[in-house]
N, C-alpha and C. Protein backbone atom coordinates (compact mmCIF):
# COMPACT_ATOMS: atom_id res chain seq x y z
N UNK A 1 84.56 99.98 79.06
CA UNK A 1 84.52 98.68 79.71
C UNK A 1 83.41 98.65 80.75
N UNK A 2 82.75 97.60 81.08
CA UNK A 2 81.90 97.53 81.57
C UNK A 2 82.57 97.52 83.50
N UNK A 3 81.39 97.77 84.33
CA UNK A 3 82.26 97.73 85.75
C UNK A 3 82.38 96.49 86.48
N UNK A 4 81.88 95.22 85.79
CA UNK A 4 82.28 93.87 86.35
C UNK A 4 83.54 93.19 86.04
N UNK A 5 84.07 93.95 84.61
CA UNK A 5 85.22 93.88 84.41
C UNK A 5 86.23 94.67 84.34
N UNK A 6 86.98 94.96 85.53
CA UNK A 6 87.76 96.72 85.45
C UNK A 6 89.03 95.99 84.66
N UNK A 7 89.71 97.24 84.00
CA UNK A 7 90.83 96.97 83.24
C UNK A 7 92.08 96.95 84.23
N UNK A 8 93.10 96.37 83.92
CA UNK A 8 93.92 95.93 84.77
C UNK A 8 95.39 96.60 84.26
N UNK A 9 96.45 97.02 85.24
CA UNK A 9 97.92 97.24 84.62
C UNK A 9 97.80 98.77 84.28
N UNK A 10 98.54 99.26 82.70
CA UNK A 10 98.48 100.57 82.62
C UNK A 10 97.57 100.92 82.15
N UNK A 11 96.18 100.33 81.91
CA UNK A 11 94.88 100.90 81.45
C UNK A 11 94.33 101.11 83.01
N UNK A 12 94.52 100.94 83.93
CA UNK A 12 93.60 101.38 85.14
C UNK A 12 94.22 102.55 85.99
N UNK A 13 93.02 103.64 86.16
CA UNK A 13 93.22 104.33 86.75
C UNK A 13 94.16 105.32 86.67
N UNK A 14 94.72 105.98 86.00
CA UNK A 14 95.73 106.87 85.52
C UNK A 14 96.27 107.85 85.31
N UNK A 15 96.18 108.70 85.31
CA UNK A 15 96.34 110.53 84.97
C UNK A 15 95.97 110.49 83.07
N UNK A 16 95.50 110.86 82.75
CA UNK A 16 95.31 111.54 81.47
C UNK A 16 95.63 112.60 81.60
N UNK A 17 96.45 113.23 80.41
CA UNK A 17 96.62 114.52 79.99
C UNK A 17 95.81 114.66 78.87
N UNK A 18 94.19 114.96 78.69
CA UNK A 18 93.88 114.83 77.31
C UNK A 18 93.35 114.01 76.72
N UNK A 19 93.31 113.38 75.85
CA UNK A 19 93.00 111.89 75.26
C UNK A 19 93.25 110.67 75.93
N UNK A 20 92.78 110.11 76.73
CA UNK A 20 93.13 108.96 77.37
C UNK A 20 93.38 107.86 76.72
N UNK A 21 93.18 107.65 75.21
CA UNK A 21 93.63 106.86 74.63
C UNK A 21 95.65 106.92 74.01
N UNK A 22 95.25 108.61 73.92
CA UNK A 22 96.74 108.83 73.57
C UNK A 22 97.58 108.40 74.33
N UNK A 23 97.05 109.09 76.02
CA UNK A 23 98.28 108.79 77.12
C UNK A 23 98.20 107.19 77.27
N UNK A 24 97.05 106.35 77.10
CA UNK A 24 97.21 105.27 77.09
C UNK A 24 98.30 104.32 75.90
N UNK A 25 98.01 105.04 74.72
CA UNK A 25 99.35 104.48 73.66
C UNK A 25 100.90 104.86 74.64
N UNK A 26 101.01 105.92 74.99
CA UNK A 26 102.36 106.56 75.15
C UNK A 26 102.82 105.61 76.87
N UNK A 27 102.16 105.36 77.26
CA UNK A 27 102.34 104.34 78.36
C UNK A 27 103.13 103.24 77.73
N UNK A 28 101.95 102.41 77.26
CA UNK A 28 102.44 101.13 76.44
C UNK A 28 103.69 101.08 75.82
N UNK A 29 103.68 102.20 74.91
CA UNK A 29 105.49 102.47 74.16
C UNK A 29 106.03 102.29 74.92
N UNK A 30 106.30 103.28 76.32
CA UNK A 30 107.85 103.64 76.93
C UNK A 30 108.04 102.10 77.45
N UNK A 31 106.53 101.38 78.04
CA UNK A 31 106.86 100.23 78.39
C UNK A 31 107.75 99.02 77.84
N UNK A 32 107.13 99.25 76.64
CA UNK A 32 107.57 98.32 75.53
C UNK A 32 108.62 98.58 75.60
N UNK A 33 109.55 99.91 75.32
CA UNK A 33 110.51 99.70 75.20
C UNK A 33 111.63 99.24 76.08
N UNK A 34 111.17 99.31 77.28
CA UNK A 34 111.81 98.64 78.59
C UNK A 34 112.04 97.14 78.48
N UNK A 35 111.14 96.41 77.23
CA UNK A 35 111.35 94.87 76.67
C UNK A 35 110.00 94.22 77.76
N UNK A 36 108.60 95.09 78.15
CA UNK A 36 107.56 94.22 78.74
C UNK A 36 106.65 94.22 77.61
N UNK A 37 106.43 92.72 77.50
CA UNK A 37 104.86 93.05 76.55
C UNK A 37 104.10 93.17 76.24
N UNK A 38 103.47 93.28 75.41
CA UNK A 38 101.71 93.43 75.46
C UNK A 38 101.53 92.96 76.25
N UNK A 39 101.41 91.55 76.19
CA UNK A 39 100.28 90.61 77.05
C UNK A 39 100.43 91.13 78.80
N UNK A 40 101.85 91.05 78.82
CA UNK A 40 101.81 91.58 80.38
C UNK A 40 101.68 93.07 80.92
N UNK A 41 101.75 94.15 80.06
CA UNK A 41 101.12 95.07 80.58
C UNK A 41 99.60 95.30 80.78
N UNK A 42 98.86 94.01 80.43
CA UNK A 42 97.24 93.62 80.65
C UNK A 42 97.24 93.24 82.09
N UNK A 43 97.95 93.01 82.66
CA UNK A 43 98.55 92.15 83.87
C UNK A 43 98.01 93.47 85.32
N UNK A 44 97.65 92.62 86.44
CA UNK A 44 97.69 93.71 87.62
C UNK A 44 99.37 94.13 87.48
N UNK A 45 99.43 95.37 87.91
CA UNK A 45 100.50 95.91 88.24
C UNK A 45 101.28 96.01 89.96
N UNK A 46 102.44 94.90 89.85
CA UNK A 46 102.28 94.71 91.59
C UNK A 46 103.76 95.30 91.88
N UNK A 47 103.68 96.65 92.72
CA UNK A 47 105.01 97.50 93.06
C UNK A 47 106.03 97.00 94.12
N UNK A 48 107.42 96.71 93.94
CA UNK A 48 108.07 95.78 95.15
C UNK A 48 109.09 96.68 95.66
N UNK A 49 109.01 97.21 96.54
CA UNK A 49 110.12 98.50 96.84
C UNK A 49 111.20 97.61 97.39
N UNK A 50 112.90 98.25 96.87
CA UNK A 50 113.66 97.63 97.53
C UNK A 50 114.40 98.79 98.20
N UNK A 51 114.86 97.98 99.18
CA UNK A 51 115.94 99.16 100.19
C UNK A 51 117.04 98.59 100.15
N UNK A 52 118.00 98.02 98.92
CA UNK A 52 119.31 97.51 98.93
C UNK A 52 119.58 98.63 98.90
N UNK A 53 121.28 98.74 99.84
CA UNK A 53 121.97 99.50 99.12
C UNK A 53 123.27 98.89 99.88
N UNK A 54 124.83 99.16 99.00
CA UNK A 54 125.94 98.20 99.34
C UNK A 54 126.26 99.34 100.78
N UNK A 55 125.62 100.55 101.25
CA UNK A 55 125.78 101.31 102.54
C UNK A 55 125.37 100.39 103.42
N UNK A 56 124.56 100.07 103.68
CA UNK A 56 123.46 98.95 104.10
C UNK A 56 123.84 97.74 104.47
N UNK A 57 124.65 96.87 105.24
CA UNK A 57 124.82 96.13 106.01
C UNK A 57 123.67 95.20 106.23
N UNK A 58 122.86 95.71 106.51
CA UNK A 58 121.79 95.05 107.04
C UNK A 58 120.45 94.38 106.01
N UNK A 59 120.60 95.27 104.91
CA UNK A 59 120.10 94.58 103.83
C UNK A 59 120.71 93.82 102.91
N UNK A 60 121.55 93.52 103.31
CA UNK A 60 122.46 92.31 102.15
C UNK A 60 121.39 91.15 101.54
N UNK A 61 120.69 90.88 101.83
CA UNK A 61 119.82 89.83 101.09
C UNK A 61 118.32 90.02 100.86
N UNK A 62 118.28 91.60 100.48
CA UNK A 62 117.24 92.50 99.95
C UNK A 62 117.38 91.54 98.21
N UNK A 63 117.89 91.99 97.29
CA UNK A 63 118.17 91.23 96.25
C UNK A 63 117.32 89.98 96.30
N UNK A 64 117.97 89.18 96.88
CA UNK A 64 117.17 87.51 96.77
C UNK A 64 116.05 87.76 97.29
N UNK A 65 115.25 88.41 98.51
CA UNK A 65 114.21 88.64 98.50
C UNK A 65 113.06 89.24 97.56
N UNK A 66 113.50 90.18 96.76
CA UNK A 66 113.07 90.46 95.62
C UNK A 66 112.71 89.84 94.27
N UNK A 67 113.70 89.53 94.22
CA UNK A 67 113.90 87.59 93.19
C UNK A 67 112.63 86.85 93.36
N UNK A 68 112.70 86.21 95.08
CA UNK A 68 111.66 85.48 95.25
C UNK A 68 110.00 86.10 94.93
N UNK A 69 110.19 87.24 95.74
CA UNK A 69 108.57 87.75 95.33
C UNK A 69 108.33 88.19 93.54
N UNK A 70 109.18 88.71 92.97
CA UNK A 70 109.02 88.82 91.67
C UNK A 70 108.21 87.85 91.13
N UNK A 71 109.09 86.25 91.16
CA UNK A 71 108.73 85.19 90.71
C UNK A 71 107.09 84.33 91.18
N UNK A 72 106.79 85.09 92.64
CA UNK A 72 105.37 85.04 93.04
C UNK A 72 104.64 85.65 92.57
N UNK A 73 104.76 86.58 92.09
CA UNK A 73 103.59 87.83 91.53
C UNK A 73 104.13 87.13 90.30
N UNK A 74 104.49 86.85 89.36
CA UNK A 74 104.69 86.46 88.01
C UNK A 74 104.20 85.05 87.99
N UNK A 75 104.17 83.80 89.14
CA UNK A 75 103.29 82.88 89.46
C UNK A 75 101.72 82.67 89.50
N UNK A 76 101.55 84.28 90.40
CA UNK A 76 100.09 84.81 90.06
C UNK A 76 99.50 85.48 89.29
N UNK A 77 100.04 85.59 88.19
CA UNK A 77 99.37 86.48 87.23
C UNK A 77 99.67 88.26 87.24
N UNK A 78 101.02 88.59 87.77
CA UNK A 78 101.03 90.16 87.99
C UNK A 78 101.92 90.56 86.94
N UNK A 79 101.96 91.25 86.71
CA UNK A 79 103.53 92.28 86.70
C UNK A 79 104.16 92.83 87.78
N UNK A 80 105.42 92.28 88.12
CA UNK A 80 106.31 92.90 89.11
C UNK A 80 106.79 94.08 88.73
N UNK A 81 106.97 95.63 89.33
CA UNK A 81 107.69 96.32 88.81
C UNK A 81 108.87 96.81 89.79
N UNK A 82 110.17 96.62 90.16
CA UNK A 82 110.71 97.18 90.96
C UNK A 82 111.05 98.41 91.62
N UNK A 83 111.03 99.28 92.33
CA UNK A 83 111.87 100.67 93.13
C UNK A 83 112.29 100.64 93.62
N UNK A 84 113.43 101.70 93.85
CA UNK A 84 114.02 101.89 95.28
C UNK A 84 113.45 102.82 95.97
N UNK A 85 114.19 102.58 97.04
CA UNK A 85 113.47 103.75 98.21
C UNK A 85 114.79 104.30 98.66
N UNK A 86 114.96 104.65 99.69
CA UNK A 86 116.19 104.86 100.59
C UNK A 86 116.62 104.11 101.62
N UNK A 87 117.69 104.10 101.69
CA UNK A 87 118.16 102.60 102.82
C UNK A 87 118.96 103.53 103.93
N UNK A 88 118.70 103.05 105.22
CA UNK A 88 119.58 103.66 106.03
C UNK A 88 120.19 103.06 106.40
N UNK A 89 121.82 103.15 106.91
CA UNK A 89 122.56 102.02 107.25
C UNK A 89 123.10 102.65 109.14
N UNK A 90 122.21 101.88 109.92
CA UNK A 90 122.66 102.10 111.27
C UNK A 90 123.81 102.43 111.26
N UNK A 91 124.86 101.89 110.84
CA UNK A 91 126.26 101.42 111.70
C UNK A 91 126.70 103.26 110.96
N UNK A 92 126.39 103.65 110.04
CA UNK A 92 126.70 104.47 109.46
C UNK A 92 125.99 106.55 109.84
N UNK A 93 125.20 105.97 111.02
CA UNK A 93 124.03 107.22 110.62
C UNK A 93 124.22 107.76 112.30
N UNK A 94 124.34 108.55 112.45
CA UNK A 94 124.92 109.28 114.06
C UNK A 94 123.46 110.30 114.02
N UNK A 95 123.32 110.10 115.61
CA UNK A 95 123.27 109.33 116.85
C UNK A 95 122.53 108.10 116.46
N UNK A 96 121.46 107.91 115.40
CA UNK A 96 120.84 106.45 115.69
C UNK A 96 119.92 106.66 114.05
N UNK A 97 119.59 105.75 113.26
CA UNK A 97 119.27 105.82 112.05
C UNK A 97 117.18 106.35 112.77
N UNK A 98 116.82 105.93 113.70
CA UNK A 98 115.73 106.29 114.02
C UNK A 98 115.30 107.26 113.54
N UNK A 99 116.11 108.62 113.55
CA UNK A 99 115.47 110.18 113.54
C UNK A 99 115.28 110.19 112.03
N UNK A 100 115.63 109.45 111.14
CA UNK A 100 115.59 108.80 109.57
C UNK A 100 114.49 108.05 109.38
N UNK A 101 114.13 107.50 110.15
CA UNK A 101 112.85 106.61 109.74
C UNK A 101 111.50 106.91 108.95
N UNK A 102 111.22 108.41 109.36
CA UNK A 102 110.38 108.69 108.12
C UNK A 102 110.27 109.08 106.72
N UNK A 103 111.86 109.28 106.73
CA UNK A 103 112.41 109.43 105.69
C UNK A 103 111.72 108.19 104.27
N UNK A 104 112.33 107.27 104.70
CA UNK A 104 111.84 105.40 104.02
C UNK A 104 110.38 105.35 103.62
N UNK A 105 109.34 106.16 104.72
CA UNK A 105 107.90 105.81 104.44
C UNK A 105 107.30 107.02 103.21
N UNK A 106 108.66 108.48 103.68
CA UNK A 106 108.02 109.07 102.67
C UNK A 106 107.78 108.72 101.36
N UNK A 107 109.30 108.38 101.30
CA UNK A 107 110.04 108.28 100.01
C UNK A 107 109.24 107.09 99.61
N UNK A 108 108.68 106.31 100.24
CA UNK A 108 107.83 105.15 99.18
C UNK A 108 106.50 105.42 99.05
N UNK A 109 105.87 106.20 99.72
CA UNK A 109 104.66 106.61 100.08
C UNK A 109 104.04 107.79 98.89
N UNK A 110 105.30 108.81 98.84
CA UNK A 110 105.04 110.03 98.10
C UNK A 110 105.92 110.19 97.03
């Protein structure tokens, strides 16, 4: 591909083991079989981390937030793909969920 037009989704940028066309088929499959399709794995690929969890008090309307941005990135032309991360739930975490906090950046980070 030329560099005015970079490829977008699971053709950009990637780990190859080998044949980059192969690992590029074997992408596409597992995708596919998750029920995304062609056309949208051509799509930027846009990552939405969630920190629900029913521990979590405080994220109770993580969910609908997710919903909404999904439906924005699918407005703009993306693929949404969802994760979790780890949720800390104050009311739950002694002396203070703070000493946890880097926990969240690893875990989405690395």
């Amino acid at each position: 591909m030329s560099d005015q037009n970079p490829p977008f989704g699971l053709a950009r940028n990637l780990t190859n083991y080998g044949d980059p066309d192969f690992a590029r088929y074997l992408r596409f499959s597992m995708a596919k079989s998750m029920g995304i399709s062609r056309d949208s794995l051509a799509k930027p690929v846009v990552g939405i981390v969630n920190s629900f969890s029913e521990f979590n008090n405080c994220h109770r309307t993580v969910p609908e937030l997710v919903a909404a941005v999904k439906r924005g990135v699918l407005a703009a032309g993306g693929l949404p793909l969802e994760f979790p991360t780890i949720s800390l739930g104050e009311v739950f975490l002694n002396p203070t969920s703070l000493f946890f906090r880097n926990l969240m950046s690893m875990d989405t980070e690395e």
